[in-house]
Protein backbone atom coordinates (compact mmCIF):
# COMPACT_ATOMS: atom_id res chain seq x y z
CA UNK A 1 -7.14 96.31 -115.75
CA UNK A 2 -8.23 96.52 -119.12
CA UNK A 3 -5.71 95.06 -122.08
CA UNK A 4 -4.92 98.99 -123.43
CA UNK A 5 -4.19 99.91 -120.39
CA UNK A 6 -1.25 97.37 -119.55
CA UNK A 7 2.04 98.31 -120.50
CA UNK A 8 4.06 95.38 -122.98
CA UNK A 9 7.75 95.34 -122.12
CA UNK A 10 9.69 94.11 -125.39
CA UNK A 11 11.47 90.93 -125.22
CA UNK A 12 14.73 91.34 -124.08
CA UNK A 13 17.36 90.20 -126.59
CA UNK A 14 18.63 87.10 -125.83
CA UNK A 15 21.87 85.38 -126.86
CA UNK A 16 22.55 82.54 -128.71
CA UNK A 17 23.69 80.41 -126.22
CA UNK A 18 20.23 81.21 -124.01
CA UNK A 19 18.04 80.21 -127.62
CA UNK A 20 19.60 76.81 -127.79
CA UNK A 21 19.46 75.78 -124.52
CA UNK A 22 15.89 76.63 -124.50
CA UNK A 23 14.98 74.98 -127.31
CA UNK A 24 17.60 71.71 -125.53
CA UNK A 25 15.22 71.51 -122.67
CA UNK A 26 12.20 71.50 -125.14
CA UNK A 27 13.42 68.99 -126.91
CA UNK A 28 14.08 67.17 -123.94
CA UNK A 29 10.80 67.19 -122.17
CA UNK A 30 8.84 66.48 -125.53
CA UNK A 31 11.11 63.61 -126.18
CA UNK A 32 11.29 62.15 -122.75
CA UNK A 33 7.91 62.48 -122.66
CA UNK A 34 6.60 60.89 -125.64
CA UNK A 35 9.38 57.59 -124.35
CA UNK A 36 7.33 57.65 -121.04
CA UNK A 37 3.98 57.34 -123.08
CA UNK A 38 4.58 55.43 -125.18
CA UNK A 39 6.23 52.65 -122.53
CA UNK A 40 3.06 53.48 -119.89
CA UNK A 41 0.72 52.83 -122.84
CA UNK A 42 2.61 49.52 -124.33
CA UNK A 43 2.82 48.22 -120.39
CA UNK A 44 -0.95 48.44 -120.16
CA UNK A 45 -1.20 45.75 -123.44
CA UNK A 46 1.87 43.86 -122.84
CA UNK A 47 3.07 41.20 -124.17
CA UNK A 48 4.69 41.89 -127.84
CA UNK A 49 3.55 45.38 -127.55
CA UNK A 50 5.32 45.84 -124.84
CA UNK A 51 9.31 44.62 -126.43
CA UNK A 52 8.31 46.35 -129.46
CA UNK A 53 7.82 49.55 -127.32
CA UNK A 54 10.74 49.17 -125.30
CA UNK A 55 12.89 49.32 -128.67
CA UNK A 56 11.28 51.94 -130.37
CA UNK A 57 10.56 54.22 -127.43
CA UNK A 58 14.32 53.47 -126.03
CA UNK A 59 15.77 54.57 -129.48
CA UNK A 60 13.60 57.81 -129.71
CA UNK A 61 15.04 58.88 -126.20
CA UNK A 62 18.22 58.33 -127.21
CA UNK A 63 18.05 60.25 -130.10
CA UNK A 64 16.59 62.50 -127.89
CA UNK A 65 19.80 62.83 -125.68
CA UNK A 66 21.84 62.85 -128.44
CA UNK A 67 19.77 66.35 -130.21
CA UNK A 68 19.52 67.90 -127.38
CA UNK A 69 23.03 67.86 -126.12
CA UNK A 70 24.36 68.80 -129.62
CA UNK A 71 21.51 72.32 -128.79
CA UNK A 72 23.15 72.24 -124.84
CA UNK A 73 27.08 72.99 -126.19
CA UNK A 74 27.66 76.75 -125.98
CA UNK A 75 29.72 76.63 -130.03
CA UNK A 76 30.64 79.70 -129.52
CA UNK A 77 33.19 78.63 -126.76
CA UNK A 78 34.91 76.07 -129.33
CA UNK A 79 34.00 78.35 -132.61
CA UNK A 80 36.69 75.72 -135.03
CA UNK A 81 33.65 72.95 -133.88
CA UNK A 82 31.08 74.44 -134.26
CA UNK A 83 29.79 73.06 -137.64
CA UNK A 84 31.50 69.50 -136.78
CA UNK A 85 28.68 69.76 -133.68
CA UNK A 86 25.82 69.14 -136.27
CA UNK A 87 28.02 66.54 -138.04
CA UNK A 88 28.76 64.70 -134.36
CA UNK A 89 25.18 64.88 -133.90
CA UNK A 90 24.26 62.91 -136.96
CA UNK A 91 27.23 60.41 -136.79
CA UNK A 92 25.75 59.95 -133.16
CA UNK A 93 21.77 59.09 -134.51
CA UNK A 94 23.07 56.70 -137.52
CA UNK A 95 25.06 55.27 -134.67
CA UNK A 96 22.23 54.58 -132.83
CA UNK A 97 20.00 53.08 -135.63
CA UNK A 98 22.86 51.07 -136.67
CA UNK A 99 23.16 49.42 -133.65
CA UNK A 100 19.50 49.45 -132.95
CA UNK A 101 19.30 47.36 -136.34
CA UNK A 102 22.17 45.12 -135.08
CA UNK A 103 20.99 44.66 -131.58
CA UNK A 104 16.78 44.35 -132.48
CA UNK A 105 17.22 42.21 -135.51
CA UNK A 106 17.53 38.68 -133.35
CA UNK A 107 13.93 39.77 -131.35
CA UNK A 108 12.28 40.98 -134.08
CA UNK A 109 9.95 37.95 -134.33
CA UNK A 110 9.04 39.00 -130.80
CA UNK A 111 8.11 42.38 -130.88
CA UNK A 112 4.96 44.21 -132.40
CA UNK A 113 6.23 45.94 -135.75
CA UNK A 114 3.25 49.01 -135.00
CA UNK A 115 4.58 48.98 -131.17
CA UNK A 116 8.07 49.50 -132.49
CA UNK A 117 7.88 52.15 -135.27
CA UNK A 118 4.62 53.76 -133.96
CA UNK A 119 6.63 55.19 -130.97
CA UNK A 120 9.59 55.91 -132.59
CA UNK A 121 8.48 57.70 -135.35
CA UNK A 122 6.12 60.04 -133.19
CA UNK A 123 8.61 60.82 -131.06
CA UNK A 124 11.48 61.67 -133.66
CA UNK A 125 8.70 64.02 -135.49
CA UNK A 126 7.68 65.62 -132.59
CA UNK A 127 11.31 66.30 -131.30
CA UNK A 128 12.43 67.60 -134.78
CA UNK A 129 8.76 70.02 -134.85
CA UNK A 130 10.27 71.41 -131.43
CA UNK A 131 13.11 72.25 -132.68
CA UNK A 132 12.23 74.14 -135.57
CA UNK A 133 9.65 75.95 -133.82
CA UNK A 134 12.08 76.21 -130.74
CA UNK A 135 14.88 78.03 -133.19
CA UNK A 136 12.59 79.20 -135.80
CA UNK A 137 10.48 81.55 -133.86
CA UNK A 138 10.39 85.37 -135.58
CA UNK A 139 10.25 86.70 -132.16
CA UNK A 140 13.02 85.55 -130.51
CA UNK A 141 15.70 88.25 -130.83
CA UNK A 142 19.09 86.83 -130.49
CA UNK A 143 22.18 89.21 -129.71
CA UNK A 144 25.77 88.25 -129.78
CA UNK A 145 27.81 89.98 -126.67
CA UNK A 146 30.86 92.61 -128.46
CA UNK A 147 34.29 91.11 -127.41
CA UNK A 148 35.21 91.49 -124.16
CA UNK A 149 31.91 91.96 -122.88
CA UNK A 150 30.73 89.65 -120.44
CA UNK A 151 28.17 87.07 -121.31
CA UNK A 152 25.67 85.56 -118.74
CA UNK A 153 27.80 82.18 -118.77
CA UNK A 154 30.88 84.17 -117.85
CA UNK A 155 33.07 83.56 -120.98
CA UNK A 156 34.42 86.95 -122.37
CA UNK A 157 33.08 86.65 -125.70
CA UNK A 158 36.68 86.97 -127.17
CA UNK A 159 35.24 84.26 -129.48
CA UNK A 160 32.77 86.39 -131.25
CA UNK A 161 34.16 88.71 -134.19
């Protein structure tokens, strides 16, 4: 069948809710992934390499977690939190490089500096690139359900003006 001839449906609209949790799992897998990598590739060398991995690749996954749980929460369900979500989301990453800081600084004479911030630095650019493309994207058509309609998580929208 030739390209003319197919018929393209339109997007259907999605809400809100459905955007972030899509762009949540992205996150996710590109974080998780880039952890498992980078720990696979650092086992193979070893030694220093491998602590310094450990580190950075452990912190990128949790910072990981921590983004893509702040995308997960439906805000519209708790609309007085909604922009304290981004501000629990960043108290939660300096609270992680804090107490990676704390926690590293007695093995850093141990670990491989590149191993360390090689990792971690890939991973938290390539998590905050999937979001932006993930919530960014011109064709993603977001609606927002009238009140009283039903949404497809089952709240009643009576949260939405």
């Amino acid at each position: 069948m030739s390209r003319a001839g197919r018929r393209l449906t339109p997007p259907r609209p999605r809400t809100h809710a459905e955007v972030f949790r899509a762009a949540a799992r992205r996150v996710l897998i590109t974080g998780l992934a880039l952890s498992a990598i980078a720990l696979a590739g650092a086992a193979l060398v070893g030694g220093d390499a491998w602590r310094g991995a450990v580190w950075g690749a452990g912190a990128g996954a949790l910072l990981t977690l921590i983004t893509a749980a702040s995308l997960a929460v439906d805000w519209d369900r708790f609309p007085l939190l909604a922009s304290g979500g981004v501000m629990l989301s960043f108290a939660g990453k300096i609270a992680v490089m804090a107490a990676l800081i704390v926690l590293a600084g007695p093995y850093r004479q141990t670990m491989s500096p590149v191993w360390f911030f090689a990792p971690l630095a890939v991973i938290l650019l390539a998590v905050a690139g999937t979001e932006i493309v993930a919530l960014a994207s011109g064709r993603a058509l977001t609606v927002q359900p009238r009140r009283g309609q039903r949404r497809d998580d089952g709240a009643d929208g009576s949260s939405v003006p």
